[in-house]
Protein backbone atom coordinates (compact mmCIF):
# COMPACT_ATOMS: atom_id res chain seq x y z
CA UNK A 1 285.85 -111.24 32.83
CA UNK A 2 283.01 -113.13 33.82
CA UNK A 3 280.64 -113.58 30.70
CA UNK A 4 277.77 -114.42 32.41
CA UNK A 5 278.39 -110.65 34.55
CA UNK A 6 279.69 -109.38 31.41
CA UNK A 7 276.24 -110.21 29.30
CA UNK A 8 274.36 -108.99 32.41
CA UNK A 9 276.15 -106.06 33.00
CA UNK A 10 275.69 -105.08 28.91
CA UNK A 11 272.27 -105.40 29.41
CA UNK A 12 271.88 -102.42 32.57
CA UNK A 13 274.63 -100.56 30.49
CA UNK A 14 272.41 -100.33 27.03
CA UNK A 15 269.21 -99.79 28.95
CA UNK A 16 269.12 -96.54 29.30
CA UNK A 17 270.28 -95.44 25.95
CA UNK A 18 267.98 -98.07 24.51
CA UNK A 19 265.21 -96.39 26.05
CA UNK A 20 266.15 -92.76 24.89
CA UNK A 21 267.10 -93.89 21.66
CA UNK A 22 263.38 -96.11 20.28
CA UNK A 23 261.76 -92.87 21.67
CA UNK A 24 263.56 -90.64 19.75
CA UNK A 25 263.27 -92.72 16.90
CA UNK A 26 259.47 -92.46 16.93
CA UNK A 27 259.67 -88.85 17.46
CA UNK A 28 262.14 -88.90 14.23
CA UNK A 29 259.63 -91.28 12.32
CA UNK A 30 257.01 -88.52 12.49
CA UNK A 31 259.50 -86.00 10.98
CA UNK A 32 260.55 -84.41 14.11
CA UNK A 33 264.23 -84.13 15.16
CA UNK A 34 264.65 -83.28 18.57
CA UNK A 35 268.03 -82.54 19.58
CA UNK A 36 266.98 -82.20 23.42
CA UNK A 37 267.56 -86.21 24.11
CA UNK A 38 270.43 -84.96 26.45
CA UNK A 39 268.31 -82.63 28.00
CA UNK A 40 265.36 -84.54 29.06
CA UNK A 41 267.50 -87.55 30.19
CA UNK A 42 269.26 -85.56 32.52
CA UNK A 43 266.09 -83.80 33.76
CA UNK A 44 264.32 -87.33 34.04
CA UNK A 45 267.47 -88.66 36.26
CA UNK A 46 266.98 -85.89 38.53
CA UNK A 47 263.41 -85.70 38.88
CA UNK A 48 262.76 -89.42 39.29
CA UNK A 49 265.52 -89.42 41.66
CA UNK A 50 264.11 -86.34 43.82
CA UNK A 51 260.71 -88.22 43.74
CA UNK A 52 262.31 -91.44 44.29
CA UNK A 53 263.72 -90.28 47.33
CA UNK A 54 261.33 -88.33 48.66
CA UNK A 55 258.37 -91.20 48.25
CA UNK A 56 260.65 -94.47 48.77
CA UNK A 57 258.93 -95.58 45.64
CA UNK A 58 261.34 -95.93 42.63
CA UNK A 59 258.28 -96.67 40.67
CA UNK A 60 256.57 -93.35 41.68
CA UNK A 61 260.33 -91.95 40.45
CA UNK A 62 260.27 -93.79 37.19
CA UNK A 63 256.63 -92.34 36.47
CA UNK A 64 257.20 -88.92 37.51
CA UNK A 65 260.68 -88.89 35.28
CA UNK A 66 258.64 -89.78 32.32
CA UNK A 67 255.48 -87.12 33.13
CA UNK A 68 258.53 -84.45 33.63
CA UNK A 69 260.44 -85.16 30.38
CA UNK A 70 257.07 -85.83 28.45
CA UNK A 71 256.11 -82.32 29.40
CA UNK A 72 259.52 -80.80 28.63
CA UNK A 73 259.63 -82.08 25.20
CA UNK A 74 256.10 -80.35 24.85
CA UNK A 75 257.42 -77.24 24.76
CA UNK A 76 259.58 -77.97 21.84
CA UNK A 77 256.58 -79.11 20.24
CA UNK A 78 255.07 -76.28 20.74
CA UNK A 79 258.35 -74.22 19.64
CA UNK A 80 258.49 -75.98 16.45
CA UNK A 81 255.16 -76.96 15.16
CA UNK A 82 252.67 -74.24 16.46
CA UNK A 83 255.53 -71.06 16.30
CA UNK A 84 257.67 -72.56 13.64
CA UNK A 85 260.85 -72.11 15.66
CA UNK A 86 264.26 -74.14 14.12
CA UNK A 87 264.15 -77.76 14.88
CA UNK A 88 267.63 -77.85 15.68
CA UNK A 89 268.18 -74.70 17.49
CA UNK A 90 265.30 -75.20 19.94
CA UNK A 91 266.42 -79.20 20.35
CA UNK A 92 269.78 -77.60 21.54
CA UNK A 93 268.06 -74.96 23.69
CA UNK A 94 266.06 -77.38 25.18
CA UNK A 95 269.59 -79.66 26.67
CA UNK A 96 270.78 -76.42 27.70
CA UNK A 97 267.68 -75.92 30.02
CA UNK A 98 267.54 -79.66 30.98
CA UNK A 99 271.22 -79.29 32.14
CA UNK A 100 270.22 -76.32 34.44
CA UNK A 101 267.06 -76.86 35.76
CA UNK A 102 268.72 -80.90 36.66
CA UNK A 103 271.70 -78.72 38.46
CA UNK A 104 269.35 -76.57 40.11
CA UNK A 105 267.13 -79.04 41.44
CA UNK A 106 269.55 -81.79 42.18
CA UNK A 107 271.13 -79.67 44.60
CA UNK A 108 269.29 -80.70 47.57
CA UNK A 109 269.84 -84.54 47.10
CA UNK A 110 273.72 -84.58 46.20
CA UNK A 111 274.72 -87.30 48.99
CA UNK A 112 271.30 -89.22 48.94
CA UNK A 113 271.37 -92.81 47.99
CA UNK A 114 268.22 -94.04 46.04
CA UNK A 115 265.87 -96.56 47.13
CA UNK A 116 266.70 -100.14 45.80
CA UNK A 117 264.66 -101.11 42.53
CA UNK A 118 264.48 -104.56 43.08
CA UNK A 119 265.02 -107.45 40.46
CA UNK A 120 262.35 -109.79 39.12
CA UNK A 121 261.96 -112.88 40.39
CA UNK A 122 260.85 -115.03 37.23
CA UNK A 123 259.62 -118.30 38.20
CA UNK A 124 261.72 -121.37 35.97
CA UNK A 125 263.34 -119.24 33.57
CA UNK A 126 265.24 -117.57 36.35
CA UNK A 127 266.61 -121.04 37.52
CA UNK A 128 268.13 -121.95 34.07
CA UNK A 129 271.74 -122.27 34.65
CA UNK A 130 273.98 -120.01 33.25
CA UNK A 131 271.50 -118.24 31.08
CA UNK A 132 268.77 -117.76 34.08
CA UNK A 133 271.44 -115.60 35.60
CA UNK A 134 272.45 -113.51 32.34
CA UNK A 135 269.35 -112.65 31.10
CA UNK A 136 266.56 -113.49 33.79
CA UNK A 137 267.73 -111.74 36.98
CA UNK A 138 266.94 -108.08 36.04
CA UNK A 139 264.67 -105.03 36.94
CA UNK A 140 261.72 -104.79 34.87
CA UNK A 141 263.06 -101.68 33.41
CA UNK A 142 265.51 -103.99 31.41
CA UNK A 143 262.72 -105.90 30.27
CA UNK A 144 260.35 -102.71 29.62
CA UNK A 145 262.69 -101.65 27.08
CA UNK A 146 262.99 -104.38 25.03
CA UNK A 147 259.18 -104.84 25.19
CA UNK A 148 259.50 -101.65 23.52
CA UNK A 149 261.66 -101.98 20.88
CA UNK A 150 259.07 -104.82 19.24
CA UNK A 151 255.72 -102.60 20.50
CA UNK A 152 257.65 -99.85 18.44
CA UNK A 153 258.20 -102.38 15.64
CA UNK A 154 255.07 -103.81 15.17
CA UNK A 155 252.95 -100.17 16.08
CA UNK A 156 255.12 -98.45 13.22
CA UNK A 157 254.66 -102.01 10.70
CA UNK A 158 251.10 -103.11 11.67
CA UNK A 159 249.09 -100.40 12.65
CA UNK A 160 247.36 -98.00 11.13
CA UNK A 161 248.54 -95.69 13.72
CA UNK A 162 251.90 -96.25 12.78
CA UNK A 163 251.37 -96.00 9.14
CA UNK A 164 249.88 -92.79 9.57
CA UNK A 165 252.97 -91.30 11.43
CA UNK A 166 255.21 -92.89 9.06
CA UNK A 167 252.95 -90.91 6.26
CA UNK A 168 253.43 -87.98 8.59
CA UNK A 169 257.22 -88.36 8.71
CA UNK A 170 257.70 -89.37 4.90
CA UNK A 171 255.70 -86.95 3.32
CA UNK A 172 253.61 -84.17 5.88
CA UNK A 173 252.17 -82.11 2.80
CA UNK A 174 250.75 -84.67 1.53
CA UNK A 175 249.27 -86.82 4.92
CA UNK A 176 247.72 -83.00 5.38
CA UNK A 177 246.38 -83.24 1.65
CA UNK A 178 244.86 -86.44 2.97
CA UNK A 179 243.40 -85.10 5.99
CA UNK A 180 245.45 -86.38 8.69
CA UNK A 181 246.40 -84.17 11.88
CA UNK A 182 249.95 -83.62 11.08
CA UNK A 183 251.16 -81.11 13.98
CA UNK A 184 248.81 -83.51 16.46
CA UNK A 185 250.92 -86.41 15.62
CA UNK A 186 254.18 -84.83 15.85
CA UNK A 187 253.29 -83.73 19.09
CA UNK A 188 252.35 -87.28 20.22
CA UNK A 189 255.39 -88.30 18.77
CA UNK A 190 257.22 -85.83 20.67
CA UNK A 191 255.83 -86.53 24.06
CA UNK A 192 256.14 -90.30 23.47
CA UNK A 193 260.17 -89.37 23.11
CA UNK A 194 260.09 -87.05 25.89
CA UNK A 195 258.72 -90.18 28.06
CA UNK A 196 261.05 -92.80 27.04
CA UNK A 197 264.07 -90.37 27.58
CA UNK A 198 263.04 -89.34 31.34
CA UNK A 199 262.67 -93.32 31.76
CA UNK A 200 266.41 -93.59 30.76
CA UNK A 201 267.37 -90.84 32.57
CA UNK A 202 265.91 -91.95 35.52
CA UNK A 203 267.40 -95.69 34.82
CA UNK A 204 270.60 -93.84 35.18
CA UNK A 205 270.00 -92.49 38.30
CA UNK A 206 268.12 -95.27 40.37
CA UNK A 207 269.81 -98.28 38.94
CA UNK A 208 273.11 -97.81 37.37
CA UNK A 209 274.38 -95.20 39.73
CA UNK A 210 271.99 -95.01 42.42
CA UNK A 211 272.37 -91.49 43.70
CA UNK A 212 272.33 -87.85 42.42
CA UNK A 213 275.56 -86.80 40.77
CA UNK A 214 275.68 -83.21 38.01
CA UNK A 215 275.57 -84.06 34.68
CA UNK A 216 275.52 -88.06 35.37
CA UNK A 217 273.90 -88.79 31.84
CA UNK A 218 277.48 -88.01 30.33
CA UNK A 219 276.47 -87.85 26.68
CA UNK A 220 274.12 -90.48 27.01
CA UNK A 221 271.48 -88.15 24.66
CA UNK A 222 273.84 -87.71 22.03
CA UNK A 223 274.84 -91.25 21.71
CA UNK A 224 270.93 -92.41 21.51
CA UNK A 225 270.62 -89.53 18.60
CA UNK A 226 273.58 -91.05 16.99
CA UNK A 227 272.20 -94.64 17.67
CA UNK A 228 268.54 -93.80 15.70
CA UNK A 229 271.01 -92.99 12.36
CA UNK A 230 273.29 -95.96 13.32
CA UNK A 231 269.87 -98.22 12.74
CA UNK A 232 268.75 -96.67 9.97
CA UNK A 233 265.89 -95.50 11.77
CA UNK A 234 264.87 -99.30 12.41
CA UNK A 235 264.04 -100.85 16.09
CA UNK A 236 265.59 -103.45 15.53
CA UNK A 237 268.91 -101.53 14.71
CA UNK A 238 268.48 -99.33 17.62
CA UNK A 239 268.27 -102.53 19.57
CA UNK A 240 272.10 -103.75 18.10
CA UNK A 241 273.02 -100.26 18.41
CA UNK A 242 272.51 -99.82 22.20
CA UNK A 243 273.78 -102.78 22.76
CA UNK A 244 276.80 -102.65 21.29
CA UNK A 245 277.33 -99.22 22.93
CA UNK A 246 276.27 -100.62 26.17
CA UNK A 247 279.19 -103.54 25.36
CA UNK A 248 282.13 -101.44 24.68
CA UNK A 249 281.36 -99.60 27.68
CA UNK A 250 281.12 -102.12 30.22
CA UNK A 251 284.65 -104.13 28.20
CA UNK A 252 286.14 -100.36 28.98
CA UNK A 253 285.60 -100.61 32.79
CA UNK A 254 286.07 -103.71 33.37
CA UNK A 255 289.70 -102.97 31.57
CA UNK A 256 290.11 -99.97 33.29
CA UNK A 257 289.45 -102.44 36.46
CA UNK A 258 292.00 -105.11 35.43
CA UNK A 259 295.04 -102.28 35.76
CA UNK A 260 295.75 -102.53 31.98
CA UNK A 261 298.65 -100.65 30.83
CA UNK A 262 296.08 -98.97 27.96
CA UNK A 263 295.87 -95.26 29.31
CA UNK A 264 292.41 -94.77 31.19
CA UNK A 265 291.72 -91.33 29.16
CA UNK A 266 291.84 -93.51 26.31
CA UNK A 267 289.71 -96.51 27.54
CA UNK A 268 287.05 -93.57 28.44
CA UNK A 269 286.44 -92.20 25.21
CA UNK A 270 286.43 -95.40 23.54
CA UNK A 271 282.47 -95.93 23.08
CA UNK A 272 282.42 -92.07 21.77
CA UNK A 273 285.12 -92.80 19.42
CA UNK A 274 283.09 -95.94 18.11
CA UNK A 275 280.29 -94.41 17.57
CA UNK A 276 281.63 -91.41 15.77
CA UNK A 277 283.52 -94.02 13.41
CA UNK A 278 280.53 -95.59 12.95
CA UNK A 279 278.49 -92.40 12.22
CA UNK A 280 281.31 -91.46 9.96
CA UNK A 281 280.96 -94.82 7.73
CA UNK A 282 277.40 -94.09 7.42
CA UNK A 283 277.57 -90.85 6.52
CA UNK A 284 279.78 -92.27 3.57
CA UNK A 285 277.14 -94.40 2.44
CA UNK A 286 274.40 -92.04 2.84
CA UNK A 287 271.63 -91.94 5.30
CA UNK A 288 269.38 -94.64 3.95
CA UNK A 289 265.83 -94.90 5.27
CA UNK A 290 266.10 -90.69 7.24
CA UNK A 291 262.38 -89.81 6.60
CA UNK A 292 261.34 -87.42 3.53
CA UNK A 293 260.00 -84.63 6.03
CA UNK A 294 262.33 -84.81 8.82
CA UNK A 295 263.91 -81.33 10.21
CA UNK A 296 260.97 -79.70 7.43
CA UNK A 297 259.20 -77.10 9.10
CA UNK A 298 255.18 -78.00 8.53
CA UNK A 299 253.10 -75.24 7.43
CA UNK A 300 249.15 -75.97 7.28
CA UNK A 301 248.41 -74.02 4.63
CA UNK A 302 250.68 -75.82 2.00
């Protein structure tokens, strides 16, 4: 294996995921756990693909992925925080509708080939050798998410923005004691993770696999969930997380590539066996940093 392809190819593999994962992380910061990551990937692949198509823009497809999946994940804001619905129950309703309304609508485009996002051209940094390749010669989606991760970082450490959704998330009777808008920031929170997942989604479905194919986000929801424990509901560890999903992905298929005698069923479920492992040591060790209020309904009178 090539490293310099091999580092490259990491990089496109954890995007997606990466993306999913910080914004579900914020949504989980503010005390909110939304189970529909799966859901709104899969209806931000399809939608941004459908739009990509139909405009020849895949930046028109990347921002109409994120409207759609924002606007999904309203309505289990609205489930949860105005009507008090279960947390968990409506997360898993909501993958259940993003899985049929993607099949539905991605229909008409099975075949299609998206238009090509193309890469950045960065001046001098792309003509390092060896490393200008690796890590200079991707889409600005790639670069978007990591951008992210430290916005995320710094907005939840710096600002008072982000200390007031952390207060939110920690504690929510008392940040309503102190007269903050509790169900107003959840619902930020909530849209903010409905954006970044349609942005994966549609990553998926533009750039990794450029075309329309049912139920092409293959878990990628439930690994981002398991990712935001996996960093102990830091950026940073989301970052390492997705990444080191992202690696043992692309190691499994370039293996599966080389002919090794290692059956391929195996070499498939390899990055889901991983990360249940990994979920399992946690678990062991207890969830350090989960937020006081998270899964808690919110009830304005209290």
């Amino acid at each position: 294996m090539d490293p310099v392809l091999l580092v490259a190819s990491i990089m496109v593999s954890a995007t997606p995921i990466l993306l999913a994962a910080i914004g579900e992380l914020v949504a989980e910061k503010s005390g909110v756990l939304n189970l529909g990551v799966e859901g709104m990937m899969i209806t931000g692949a399809v939608m941004g693909f459908a739009i990509a198509v139909s405009t020849g823009s895949p930046l028109l497809g990347f921002l109409g992925a994120a409207v759609a999946s924002a606007v999904l994940s309203l309505s289990v804001g609205l489930l949860t925080q105005y009507l008090r619905s279960s947390q968990v129950a409506t997360g898993l309703g909501l993958t259940l509708v993003g899985l049929g309304l993607s099949a539905l609508i991605g229909s008409n485009y099975e075949g299609q080939r998206a238009p090509n996002l193309p890469k950045l051209d960065i001046p001098v940094l792309g003509d390092i050798p060896v490393l200008g390749r690796m890590l200079f010669s991707h889409d600005f989606v790639v670069y978007l998410s990591l951008a992210l991760v430290v916005a995320v970082w710094a907005f939840l450490k710096y600002s008072r923005a982000g200390l007031i959704l952390r207060a939110v998330g920690e504690d929510h009777e008392s940040a309503h004691a102190l007269g903050y808008k509790v169900v107003r920031v959840r619902m930020a929170a909530i849209a903010f993770g409905g954006a970044c997942a349609g942005l994966g989604g549609a990553y998926v479905s533009l750039v990794r696999v450029p075309q329309w194919t049912e139920g092409m986000t293959a878990g990628a929801g439930w690994i981002a969930l398991a990712i935001v424990v996996f960093s102990s509901w830091r950026p940073l560890g989301v970052l390492v997380g997705a990444y080191l999903f992202g690696g043992v992905t692309v190691i499994q298929l370039n293996l599966q590539a080389a002919g090794t005698t290692v059956p391929v069923e195996l070499l498939s479920m390899s990055p889901y066996l991983i990360t249940i492992l990994v979920l399992v040591v946690i678990s062991a060790r207890g969830a350090h940093g989960a937020p006081g209020s998270l899964g808690r309904p919110f009830h304005a009178s209290s």
